[in-house]
Protein backbone atom coordinates (compact mmCIF):
# COMPACT_ATOMS: atom_id res chain seq x y z
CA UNK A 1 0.00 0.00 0.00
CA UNK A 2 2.27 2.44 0.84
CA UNK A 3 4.76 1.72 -2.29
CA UNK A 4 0.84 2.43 -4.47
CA UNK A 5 0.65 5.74 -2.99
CA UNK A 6 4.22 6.89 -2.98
CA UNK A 7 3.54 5.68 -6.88
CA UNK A 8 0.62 7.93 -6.96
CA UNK A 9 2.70 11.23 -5.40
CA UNK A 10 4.81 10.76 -7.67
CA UNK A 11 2.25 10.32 -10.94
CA UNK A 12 0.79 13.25 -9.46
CA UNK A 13 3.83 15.37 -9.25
CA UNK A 14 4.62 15.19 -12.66
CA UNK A 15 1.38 15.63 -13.95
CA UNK A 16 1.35 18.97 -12.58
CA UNK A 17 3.97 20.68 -14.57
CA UNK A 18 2.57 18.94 -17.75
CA UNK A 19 -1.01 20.79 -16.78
CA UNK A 20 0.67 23.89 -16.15
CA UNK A 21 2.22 23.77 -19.91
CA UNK A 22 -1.29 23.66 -21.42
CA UNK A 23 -2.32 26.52 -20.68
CA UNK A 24 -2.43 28.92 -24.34
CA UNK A 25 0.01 31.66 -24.45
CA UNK A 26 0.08 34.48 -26.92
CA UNK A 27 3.03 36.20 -28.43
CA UNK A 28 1.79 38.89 -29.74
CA UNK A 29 5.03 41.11 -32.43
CA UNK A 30 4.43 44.72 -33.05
CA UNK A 31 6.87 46.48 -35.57
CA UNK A 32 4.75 48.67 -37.39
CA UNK A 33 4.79 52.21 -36.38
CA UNK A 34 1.25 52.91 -37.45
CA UNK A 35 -0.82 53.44 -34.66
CA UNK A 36 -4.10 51.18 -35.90
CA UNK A 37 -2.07 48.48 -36.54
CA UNK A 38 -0.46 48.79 -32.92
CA UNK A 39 -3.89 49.33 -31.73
CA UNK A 40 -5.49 46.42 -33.13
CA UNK A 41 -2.51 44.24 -32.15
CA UNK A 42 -3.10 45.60 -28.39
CA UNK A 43 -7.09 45.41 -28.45
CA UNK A 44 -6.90 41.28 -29.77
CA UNK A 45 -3.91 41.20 -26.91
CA UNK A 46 -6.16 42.23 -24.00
CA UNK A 47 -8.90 39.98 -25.61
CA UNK A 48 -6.85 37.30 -24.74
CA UNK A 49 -5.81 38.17 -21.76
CA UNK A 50 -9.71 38.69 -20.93
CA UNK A 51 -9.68 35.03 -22.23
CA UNK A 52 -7.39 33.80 -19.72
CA UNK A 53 -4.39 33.53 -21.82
CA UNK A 54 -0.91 34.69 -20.52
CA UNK A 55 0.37 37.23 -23.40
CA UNK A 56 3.65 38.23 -23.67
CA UNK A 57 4.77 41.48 -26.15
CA UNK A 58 8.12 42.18 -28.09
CA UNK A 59 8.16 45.12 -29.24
CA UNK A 60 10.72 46.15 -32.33
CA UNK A 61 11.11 48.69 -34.65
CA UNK A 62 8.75 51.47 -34.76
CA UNK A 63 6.41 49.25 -32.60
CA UNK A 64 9.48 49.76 -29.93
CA UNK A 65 8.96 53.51 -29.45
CA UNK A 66 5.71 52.46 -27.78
CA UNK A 67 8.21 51.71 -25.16
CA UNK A 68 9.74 55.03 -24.97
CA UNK A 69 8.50 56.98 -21.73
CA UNK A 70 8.70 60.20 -23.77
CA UNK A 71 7.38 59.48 -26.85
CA UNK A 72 3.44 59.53 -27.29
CA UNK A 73 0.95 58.04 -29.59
CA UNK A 74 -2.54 58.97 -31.37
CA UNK A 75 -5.56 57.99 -29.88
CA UNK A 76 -7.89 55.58 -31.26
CA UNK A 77 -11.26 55.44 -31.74
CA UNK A 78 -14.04 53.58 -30.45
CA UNK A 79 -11.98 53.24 -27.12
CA UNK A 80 -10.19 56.68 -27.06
CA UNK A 81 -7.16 55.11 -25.91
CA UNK A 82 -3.90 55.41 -27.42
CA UNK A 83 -1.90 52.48 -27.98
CA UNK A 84 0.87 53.34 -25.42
CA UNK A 85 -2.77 53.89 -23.00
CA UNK A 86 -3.21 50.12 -24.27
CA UNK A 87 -0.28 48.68 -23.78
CA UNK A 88 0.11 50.00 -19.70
CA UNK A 89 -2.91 48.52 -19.70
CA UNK A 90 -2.06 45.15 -20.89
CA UNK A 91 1.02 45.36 -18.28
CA UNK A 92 -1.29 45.69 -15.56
CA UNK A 93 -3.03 42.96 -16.26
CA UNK A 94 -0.11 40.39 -16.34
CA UNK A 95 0.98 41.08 -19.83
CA UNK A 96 4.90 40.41 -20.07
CA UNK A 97 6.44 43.31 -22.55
CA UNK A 98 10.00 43.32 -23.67
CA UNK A 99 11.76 45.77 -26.64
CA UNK A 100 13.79 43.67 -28.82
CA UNK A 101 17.39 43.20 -28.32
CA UNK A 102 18.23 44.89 -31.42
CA UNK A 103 16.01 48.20 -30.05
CA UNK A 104 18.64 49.99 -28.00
CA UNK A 105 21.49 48.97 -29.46
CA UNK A 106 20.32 50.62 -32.69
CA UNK A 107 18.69 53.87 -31.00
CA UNK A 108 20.25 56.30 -29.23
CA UNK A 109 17.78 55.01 -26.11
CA UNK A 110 19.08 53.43 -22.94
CA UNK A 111 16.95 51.13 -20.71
CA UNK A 112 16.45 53.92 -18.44
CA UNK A 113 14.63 55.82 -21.43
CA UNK A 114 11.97 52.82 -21.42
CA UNK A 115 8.24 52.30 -19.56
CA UNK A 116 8.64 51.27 -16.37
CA UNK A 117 8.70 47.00 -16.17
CA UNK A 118 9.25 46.72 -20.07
CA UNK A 119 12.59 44.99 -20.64
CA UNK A 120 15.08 44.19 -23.22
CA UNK A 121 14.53 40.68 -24.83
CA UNK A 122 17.23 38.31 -24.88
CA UNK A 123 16.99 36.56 -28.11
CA UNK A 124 17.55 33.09 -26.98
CA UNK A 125 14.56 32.94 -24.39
CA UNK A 126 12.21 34.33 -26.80
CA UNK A 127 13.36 32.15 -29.41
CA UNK A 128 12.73 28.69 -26.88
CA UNK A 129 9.30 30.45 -25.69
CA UNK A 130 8.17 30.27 -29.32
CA UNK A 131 9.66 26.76 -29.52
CA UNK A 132 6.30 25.40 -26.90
CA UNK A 133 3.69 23.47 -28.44
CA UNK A 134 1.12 26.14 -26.54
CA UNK A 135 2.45 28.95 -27.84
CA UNK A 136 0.44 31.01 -30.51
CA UNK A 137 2.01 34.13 -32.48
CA UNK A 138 0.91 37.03 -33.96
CA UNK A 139 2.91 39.86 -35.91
CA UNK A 140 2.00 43.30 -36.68
């Protein structure tokens, strides 16, 4: 009996991480510079964060100066929201948003210049978070 449930612990424990791994995750890309397209990119983000998924943001490019504490950005209609107004908004609700590694580098930005909690991307991480089976990706 007691080697069935040390068995069963054990099943259970490594169930757990395999459960945890199922849950859908959405990388969401934004390079364009054009504020609809970062808008619509940020309104299907939130949608799926309203869904329950965990969404994480790279931002590169033109998309990266949505980053920038000093820069601002048009506001959109129906919401009146701009797409920087959408993207702190997606932060607070659990949204992971990094600026490419290639941003800074190629700017004459530092990481003090960025949003507070946005960070640099390191390509290798983001490269084996796309690699997982529940991981679904969007670019704009």
């Amino acid at each position: 009996m007691k080697k069935l449930s040390v068995a069963l612990a054990l099943g259970f424990s490594l169930a757990l991480p395999v459960h945890a791994q199922n849950t859908t995750e959405l990388f969401v890309g934004i390079n364009s510079g054009n504020a609809q397209t970062q808008g619509v990119a940020l309104v299907l983000a939130s949608q799926a964060v309203t869904q329950k998924a965990a969404v994480r943001v790279l931002l590169c490019s033109e998309g990266g100066q949505l980053a920038v504490k000093d820069k601002e950005s048009a506001v959109l209609k129906p919401s009146n929201k701009s797409p920087k107004e959408m993207l702190q908004g997606l932060m607070k609700a659990g949204a992971k948003v990094e600026v490419c590694a290639l941003f800074l580098p190629n700017s004459d930005l530092k990481p003090t210049d960025l949003i507070e909690n946005i960070g640099v991307a390191k390509p290798a991480d983001v490269a084996a978070y796309l690699l997982q089976a529940n991981v679904k990706s969007l670019t704009f």
